[in-house]
Protein backbone atom coordinates (compact mmCIF):
# COMPACT_ATOMS: atom_id res chain seq x y z
CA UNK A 1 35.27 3.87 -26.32
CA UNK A 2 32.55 1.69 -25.11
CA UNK A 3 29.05 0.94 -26.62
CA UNK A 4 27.28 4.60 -26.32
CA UNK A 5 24.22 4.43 -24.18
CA UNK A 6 26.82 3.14 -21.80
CA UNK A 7 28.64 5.93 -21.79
CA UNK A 8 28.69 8.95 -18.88
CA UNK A 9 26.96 12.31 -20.60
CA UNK A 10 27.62 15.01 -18.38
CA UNK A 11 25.26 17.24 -19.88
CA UNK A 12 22.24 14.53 -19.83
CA UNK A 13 23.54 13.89 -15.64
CA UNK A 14 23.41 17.42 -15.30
CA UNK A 15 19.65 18.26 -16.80
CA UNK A 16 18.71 15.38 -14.52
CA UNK A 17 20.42 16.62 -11.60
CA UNK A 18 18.79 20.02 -12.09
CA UNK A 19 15.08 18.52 -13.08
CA UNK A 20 15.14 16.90 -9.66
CA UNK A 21 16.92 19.36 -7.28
CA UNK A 22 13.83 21.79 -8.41
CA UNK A 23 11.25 18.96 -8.43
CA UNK A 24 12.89 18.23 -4.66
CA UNK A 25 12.77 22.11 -3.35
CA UNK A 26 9.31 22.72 -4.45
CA UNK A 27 6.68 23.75 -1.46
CA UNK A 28 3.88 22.26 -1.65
CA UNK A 29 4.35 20.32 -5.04
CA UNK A 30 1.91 21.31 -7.46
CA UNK A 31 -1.23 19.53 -8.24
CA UNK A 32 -0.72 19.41 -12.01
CA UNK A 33 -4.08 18.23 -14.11
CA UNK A 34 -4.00 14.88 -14.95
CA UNK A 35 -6.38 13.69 -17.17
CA UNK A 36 -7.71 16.86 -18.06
CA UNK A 37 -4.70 18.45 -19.17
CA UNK A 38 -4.24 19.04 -22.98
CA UNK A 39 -2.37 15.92 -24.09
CA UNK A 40 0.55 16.16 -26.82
CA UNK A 41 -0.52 13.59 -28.97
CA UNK A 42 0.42 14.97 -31.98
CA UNK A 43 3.68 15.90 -30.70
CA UNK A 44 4.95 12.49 -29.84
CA UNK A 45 5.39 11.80 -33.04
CA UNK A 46 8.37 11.33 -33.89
CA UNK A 47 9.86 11.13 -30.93
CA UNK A 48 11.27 7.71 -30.79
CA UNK A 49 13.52 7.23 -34.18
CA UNK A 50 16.61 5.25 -35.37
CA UNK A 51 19.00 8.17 -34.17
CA UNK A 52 17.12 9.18 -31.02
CA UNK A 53 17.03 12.89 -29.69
CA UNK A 54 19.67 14.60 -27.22
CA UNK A 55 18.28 14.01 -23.76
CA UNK A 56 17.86 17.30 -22.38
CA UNK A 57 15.65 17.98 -25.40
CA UNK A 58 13.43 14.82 -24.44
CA UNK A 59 13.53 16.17 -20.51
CA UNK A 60 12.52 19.36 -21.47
CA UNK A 61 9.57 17.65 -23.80
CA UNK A 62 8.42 15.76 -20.57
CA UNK A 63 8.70 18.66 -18.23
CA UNK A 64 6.73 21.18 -20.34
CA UNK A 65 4.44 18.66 -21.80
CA UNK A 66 3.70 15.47 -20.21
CA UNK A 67 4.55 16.11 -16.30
CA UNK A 68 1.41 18.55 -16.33
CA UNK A 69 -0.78 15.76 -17.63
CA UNK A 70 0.06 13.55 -14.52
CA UNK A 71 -1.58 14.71 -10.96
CA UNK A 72 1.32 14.70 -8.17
CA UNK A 73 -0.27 12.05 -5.88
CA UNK A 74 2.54 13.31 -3.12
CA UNK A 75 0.69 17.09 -3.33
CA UNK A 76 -0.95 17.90 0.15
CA UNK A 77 -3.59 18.72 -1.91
CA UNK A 78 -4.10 15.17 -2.92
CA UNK A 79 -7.28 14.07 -1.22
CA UNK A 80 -8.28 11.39 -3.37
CA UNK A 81 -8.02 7.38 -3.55
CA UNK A 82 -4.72 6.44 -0.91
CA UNK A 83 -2.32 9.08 -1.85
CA UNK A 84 1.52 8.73 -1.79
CA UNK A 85 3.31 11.25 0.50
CA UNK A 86 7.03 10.35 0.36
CA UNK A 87 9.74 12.15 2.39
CA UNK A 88 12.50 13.92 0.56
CA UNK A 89 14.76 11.30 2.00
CA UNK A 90 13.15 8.71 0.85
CA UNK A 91 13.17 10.02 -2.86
CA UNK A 92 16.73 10.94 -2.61
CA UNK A 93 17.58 7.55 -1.86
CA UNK A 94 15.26 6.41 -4.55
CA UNK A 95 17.48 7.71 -6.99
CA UNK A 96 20.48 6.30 -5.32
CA UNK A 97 18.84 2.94 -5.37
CA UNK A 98 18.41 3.51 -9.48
CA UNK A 99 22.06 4.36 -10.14
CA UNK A 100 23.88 1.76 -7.95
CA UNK A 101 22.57 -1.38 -10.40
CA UNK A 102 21.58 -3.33 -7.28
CA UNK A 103 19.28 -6.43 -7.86
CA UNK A 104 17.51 -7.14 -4.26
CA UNK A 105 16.88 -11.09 -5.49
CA UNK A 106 19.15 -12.89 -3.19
CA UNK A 107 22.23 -12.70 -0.55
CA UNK A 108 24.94 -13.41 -2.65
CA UNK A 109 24.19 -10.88 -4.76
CA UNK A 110 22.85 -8.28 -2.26
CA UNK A 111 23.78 -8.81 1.09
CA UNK A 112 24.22 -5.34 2.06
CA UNK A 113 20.93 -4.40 0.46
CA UNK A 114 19.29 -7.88 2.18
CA UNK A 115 20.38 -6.51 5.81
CA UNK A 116 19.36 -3.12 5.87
CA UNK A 117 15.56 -3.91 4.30
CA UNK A 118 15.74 -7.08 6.87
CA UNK A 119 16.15 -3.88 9.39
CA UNK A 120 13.28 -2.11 8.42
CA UNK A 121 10.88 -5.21 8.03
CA UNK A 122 12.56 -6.47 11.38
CA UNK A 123 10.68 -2.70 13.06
CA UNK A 124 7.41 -3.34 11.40
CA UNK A 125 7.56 -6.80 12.46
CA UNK A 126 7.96 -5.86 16.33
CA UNK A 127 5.75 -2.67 15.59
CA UNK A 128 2.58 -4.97 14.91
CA UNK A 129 3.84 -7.37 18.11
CA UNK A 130 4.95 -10.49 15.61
CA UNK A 131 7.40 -12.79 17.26
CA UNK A 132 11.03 -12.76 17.13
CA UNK A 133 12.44 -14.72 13.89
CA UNK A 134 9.33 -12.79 12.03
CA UNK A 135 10.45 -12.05 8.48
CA UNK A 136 9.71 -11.28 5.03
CA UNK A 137 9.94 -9.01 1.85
CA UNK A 138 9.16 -5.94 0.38
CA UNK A 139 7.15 -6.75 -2.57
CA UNK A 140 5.26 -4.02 -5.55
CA UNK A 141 1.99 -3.66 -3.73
CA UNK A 142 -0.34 -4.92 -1.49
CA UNK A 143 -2.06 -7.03 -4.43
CA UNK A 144 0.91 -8.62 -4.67
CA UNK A 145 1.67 -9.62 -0.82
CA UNK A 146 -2.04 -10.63 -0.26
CA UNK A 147 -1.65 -12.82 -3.53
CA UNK A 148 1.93 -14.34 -1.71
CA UNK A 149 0.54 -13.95 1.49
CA UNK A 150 -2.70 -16.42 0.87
CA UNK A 151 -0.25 -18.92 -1.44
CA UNK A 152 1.55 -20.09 1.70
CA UNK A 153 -1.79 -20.57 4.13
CA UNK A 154 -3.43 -22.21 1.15
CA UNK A 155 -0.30 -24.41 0.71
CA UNK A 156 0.07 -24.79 4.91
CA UNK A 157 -3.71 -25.35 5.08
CA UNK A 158 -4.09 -28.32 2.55
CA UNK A 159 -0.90 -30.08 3.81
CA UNK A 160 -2.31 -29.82 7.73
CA UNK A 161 -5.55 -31.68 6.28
CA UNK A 162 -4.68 -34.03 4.09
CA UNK A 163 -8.46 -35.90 4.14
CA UNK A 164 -10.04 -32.52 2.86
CA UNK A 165 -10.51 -31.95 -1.08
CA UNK A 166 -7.91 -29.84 -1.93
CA UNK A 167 -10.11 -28.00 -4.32
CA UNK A 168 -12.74 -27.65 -1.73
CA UNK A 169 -10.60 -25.86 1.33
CA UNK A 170 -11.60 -21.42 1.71
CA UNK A 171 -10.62 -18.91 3.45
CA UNK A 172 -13.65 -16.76 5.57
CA UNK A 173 -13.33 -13.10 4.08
CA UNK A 174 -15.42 -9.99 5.04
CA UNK A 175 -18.00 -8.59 2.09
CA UNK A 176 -15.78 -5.11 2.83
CA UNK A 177 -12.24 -6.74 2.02
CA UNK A 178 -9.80 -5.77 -0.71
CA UNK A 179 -10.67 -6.75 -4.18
CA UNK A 180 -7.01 -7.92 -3.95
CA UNK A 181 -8.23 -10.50 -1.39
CA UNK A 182 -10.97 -11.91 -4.02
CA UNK A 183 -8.65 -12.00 -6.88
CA UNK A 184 -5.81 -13.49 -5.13
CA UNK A 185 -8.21 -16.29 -3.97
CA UNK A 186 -9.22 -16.88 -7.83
CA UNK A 187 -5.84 -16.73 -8.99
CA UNK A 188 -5.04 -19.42 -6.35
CA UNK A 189 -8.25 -21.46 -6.69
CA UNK A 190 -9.47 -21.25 -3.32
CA UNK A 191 -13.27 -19.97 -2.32
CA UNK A 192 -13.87 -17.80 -0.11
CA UNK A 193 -16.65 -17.73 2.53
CA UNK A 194 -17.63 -14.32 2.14
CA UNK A 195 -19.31 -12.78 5.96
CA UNK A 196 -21.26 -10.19 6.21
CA UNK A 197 -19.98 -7.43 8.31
CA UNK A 198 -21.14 -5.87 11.56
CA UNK A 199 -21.69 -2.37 9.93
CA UNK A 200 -18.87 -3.20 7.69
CA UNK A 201 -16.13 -4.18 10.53
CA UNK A 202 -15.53 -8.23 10.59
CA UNK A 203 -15.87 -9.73 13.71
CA UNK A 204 -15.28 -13.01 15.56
CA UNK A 205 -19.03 -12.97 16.26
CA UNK A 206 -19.65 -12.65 12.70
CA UNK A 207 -17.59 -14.91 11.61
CA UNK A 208 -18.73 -17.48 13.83
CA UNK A 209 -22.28 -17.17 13.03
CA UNK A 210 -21.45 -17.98 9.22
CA UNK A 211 -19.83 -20.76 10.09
CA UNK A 212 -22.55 -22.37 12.60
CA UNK A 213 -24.34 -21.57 9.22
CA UNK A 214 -22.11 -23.23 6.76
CA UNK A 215 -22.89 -26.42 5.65
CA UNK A 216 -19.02 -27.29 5.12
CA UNK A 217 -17.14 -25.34 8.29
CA UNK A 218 -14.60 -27.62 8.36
CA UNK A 219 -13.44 -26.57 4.70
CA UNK A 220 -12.32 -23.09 5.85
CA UNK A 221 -8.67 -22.81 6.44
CA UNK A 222 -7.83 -19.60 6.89
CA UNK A 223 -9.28 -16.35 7.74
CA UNK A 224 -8.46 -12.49 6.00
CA UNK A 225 -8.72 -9.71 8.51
CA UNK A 226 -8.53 -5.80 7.36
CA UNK A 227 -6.23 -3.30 9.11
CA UNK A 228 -7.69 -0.63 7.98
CA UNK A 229 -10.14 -0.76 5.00
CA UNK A 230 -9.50 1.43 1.89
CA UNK A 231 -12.90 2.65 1.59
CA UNK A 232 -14.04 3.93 5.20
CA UNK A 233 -10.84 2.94 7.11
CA UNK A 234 -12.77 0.49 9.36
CA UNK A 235 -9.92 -1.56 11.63
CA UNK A 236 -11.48 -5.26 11.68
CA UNK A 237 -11.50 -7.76 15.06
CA UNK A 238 -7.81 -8.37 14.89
CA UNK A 239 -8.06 -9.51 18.68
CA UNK A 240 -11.51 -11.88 17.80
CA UNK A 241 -10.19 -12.96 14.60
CA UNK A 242 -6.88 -13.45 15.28
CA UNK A 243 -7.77 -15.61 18.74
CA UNK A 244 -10.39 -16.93 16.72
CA UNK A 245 -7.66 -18.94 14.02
CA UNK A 246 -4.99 -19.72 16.74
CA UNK A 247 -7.95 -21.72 18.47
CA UNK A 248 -9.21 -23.59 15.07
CA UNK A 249 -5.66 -23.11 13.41
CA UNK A 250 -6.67 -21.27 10.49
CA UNK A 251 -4.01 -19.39 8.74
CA UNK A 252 -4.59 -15.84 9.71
CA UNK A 253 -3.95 -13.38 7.20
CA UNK A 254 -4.04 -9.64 7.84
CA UNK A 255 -4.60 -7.06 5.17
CA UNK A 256 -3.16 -3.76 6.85
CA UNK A 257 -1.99 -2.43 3.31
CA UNK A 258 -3.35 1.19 4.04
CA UNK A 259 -4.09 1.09 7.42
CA UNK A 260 -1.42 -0.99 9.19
CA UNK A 261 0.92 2.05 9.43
CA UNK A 262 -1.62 3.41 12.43
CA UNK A 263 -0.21 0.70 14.66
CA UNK A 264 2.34 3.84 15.39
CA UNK A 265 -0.51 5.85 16.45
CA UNK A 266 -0.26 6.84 19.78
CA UNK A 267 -4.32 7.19 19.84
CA UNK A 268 -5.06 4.28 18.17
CA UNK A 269 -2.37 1.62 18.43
CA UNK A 270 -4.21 -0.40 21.07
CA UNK A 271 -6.49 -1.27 18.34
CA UNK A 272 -3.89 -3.06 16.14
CA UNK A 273 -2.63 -5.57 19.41
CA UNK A 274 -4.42 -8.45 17.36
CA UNK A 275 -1.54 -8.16 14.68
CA UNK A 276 0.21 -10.46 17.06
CA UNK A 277 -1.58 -13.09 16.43
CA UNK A 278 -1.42 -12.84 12.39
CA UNK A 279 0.70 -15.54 10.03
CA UNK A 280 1.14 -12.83 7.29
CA UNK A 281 0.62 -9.58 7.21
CA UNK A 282 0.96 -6.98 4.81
CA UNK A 283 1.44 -2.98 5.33
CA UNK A 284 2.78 -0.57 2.32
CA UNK A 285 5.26 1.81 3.36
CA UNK A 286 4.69 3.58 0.34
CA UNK A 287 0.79 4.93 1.35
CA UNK A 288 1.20 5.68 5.26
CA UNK A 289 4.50 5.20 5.65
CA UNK A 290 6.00 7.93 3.16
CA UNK A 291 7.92 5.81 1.03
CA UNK A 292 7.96 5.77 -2.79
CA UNK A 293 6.00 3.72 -5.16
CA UNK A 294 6.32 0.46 -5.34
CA UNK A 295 6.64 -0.45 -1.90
CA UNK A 296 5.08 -3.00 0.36
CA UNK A 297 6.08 -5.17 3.30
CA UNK A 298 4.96 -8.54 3.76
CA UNK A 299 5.74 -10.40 6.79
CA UNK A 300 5.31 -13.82 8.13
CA UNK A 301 5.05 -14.98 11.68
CA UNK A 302 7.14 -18.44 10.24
CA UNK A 303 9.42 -17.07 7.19
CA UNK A 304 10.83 -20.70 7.04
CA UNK A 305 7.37 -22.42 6.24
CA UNK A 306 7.00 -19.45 3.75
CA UNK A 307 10.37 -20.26 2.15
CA UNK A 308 9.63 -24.25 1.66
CA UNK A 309 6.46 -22.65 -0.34
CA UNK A 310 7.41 -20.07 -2.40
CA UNK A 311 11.23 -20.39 -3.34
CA UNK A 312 11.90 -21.13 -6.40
CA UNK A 313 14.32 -24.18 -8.24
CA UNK A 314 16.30 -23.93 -11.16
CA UNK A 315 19.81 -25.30 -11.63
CA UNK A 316 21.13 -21.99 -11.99
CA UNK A 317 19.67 -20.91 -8.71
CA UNK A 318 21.29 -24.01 -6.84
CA UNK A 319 24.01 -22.08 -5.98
CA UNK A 320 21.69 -19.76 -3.88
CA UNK A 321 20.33 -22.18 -2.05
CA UNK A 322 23.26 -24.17 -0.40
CA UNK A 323 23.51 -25.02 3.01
CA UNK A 324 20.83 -25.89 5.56
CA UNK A 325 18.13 -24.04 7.75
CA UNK A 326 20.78 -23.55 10.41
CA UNK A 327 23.16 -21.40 8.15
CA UNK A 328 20.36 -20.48 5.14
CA UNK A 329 21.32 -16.66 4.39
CA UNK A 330 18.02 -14.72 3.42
CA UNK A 331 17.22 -14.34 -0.46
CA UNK A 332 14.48 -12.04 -0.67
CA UNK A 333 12.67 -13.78 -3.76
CA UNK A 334 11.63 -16.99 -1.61
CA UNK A 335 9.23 -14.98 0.12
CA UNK A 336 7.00 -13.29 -2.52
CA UNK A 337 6.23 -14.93 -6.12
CA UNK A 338 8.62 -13.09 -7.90
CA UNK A 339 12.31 -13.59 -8.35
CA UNK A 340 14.52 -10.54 -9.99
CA UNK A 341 12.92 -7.69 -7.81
CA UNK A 342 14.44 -3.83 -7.13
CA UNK A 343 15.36 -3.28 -3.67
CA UNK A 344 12.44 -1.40 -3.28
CA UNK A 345 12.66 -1.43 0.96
CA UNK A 346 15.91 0.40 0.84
CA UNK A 347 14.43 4.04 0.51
CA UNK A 348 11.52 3.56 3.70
CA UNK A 349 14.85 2.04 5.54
CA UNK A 350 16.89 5.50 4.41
CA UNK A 351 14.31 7.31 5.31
CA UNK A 352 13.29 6.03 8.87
CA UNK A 353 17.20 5.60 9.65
CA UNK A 354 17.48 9.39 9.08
CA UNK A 355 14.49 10.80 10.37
CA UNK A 356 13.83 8.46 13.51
CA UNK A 357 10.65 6.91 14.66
CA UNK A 358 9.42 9.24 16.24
CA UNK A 359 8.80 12.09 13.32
CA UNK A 360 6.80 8.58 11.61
CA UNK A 361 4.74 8.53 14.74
CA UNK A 362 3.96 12.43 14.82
CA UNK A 363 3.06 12.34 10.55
CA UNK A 364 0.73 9.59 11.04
CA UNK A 365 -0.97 11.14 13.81
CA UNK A 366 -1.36 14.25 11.99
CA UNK A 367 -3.31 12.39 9.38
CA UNK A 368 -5.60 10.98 12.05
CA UNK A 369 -6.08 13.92 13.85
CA UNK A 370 -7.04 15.59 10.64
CA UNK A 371 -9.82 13.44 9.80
CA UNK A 372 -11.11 13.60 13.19
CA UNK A 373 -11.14 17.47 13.11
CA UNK A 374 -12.57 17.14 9.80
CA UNK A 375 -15.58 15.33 11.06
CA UNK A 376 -16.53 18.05 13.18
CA UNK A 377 -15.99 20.64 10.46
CA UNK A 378 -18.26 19.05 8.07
CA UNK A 379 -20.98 18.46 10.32
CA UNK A 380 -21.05 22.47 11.12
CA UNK A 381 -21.98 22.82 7.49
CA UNK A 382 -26.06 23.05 7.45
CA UNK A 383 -24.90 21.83 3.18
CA UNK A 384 -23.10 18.52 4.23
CA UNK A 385 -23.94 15.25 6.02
CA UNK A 386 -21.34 13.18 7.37
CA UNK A 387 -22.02 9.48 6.63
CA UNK A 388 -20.06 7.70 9.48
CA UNK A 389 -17.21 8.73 11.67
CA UNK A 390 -13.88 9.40 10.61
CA UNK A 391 -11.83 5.94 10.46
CA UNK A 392 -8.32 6.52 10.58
CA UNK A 393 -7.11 9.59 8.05
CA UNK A 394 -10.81 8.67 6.09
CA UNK A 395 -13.92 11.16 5.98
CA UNK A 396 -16.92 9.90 4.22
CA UNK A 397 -19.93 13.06 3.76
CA UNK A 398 -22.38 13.69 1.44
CA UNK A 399 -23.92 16.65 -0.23
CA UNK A 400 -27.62 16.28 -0.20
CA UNK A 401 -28.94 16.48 -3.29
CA UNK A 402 -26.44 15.89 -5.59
CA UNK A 403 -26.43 13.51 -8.25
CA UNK A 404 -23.55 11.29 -9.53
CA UNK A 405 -22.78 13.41 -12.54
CA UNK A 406 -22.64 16.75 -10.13
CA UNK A 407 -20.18 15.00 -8.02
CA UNK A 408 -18.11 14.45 -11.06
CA UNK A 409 -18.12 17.49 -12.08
CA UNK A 410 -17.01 19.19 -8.86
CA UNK A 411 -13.90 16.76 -8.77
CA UNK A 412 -12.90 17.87 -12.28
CA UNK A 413 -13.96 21.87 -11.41
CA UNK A 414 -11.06 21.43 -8.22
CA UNK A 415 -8.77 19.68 -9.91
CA UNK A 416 -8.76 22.36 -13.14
CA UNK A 417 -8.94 25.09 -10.46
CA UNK A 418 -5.59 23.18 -8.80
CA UNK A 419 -7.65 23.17 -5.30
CA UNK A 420 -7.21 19.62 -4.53
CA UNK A 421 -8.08 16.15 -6.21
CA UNK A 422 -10.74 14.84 -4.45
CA UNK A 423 -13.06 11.90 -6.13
CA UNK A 424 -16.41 10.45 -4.78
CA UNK A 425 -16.64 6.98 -3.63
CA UNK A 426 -19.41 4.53 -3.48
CA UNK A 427 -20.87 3.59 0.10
CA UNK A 428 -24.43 1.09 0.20
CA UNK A 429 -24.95 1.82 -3.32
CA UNK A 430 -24.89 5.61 -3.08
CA UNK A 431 -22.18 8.37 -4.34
CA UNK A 432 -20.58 10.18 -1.64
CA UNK A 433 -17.80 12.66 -1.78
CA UNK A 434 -14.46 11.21 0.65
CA UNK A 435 -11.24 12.67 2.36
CA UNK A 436 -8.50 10.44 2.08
CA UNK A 437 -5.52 12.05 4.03
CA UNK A 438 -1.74 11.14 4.35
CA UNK A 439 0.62 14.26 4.14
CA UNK A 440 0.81 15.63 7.45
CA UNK A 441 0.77 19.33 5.70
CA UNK A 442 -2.18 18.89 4.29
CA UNK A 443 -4.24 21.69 6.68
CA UNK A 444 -7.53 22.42 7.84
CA UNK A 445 -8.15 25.87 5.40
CA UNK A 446 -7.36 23.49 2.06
CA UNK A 447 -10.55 21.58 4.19
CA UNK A 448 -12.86 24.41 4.21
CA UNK A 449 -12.09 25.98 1.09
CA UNK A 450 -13.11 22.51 -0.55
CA UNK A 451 -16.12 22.19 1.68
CA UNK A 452 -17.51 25.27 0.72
CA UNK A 453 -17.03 24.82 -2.67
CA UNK A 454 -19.78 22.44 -2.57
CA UNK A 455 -22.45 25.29 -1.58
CA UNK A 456 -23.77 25.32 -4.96
């Protein structure tokens, strides 16, 4: 007999099994509390000891006890934030990817797992119009692909201008990005040029008016574009930006972590053509593209330039780096700063194998077409104001009236109620209540129920 936590327990494999096949079948998945459930403090306690417990008596502890104090952010009633809705698929092969020990790091250890995520990034890659030898990774988030992302143009950028200080050289930014875009930047050293938006949407017009202002325009390097903002899902000037830094080449970076999944849209797809044009570009199958947590894609328009950047050297790695360029075979960590990484791409590519294209195209029209029809709703409501139109699967209203705290408190009053999770936002300094959609089964009666709850 073997050392025992490497041992199969059919009993433990069993409870598992069963916790999941009724986690799986359940329709809708429940809401669950959160934050505001009763915690078990006390009761953990104990819990971890020099003997340890039998695991179907620490499953049943976490089912009963701690899975109600997490809200299911894959519920159709999840309206808050950018929700994760992933297909049943996708979580089945989740668990697949768990048990099989695979470590997605490099080619000779994972060349199976390296082709079929190369698949997947290979269709978002022609899906946003990228040229053919496009490439790239999946990587945790889109933090971390903005943070890899902006490492290569700030690397590209200083070596293309040699007589600039390196410590000098930005990248132009909108005042609506990411926060991901501003911390990357610090964590990298590099300014930023921050724009002002045209009513929050960045725009070659824009961006060349701060630079006729700028006293050092020749500093910039690069420019960061938004697919798709979190806040008000606003869809930057890919085309203007993007022709913009082919022109002046600047490194064009293009955050589409939440919104880069419309570029399937068949109303809205024409507005994502400027994707072409990007050098990196991130989009996260696990928000619109109804993969699991952690799950983001991050593409380059030259992987090879990304590789000379980012890959890492060790003697023990040597041995995953022979050959040349002509015959390289793809390891996944010399795209991303990481190294050991899941293969986290293999459940979207399970998922959109099995399903098709087509159901991805219908779900994340349903999610635009929602907002859109929930625009109208609100605005027959004599109670609510809508504060812009709907961009992509985002509503932005306001009750009149209503103070921060009173927001607050009709967030916690749905969630306790298990109506839906919906949580105010901040827009020009001012609390407003927001629709986030993803899950095409989220319907328009969960809308109204939530927007008359606000009568009072």
């Amino acid at each position: 007999m073997g050392h025992p936590m490497f041992q199969y327990d059919a009993r433990a494999t069993e409870a598992v099994f069963d916790y999941c096949r009724e986690r799986l079948s359940m329709d809708p998945v429940p809401l669950d509390l959160g934050g505001l459930a009763d915690l078990p403090t006390a009761e953990m306690d104990g819990l971890i000891t020099e003997e340890g417990h039998p695991a179907e008596e620490v499953l049943d502890f976490f089912r009963e006890r701690l899975a109600p104090a997490v809200v299911s952010i894959d519920a159709p009633t999840f309206l808050a934030f950018i929700p994760n809705a992933p297909t049943k698929n996708s979580l089945l092969f989740d668990m697949v990817v768990a048990c099989s020990g695979l470590n997605g790091t490099s080619w000779l250890e994972a060349a199976g797992v390296v082709i079929a995520e190369n698949q997947a990034l290979d269709f978002l890659a022609r899906a946003a119009g990228l040229p053919a030898g496009a490439g790239g990774v999946f990587v945790s988030g889109g933090s971390a692909g903005n943070l890899s992302g902006l490492t290569v143009g700030r690397d590209l950028g200083r070596a293309a201008r040699p007589h600039l200080d390196p410590h000098r050289v930005r990248f132009a930014i909108s005042a609506d990005a990411h926060s991901s875009v501003g911390k990357a930047l610090h964590v990298i050293g590099v300014d930023a040029l921050v724009v002002e938006p045209d009513d929050h949407r960045f725009t070659r017009a824009v961006l060349e008016a701060a630079l006729a202002a700028d006293d050092h325009p020749e500093d910039v390097i690069g420019v960061v574009a938004t697919a798709g903002t979190t806040n008000a899902g606003i869809i930057d000037d890919l085309e203007g930006l993007g022709t913009f830094a082919r022109e002046h080449d600047l490194w064009f970076h293009v955050d589409g972590a939440y919104g880069g999944a419309a570029m399937l849209s068949r109303t809205l797809a024409p507005e994502f053509a400027g994707l072409r044009h990007a050098d990196s570009f991130v989009v996260d199958p696990h928000k619109w593209l109804f993969a699991p947590l952690d799950c983001a894609a991050l593409l380059y328009r030259d992987p090879t330039a990304a590789r000379h950047v980012l890959a890492q050297q060790a003697g023990y790695l040597d041995i995953l780096h022979e050959g040349d360029d002509a015959d390289y075979e793809w390891n996944p960590s010399d795209f991303a700063l990481h190294l050991s990484r899941r293969a986290r791409g293999l459940p979207f590519w399970f998922s959109l194998a099995t399903y098709g294209v087509a159901a991805y195209r219908t779900a994340i029209q349903a999610g635009i077409d929602l907002a859109l029809r929930t625009a109208e709703i609100v605005q027959e409501y004599d109670h609510l104001e809508l504060v812009r139109p709907a961009g992509l699967s985002i509503v932005m209203f306001r009750r009149p009236g209503w103070s921060d705290e009173r927001y607050t408190e009709w967030t916690h009053d749905l969630l306790r109620r298990q109506i839906a999770f919906v949580t105010p936002t901040k827009w020009e300094g001012e609390t407003i209540a927001r629709f986030a959609f993803l899950h095409p089964d989220t319907d328009e009666a969960l809308i109204r129920t939530v927007l008359e709850s606000m009568r009072d």
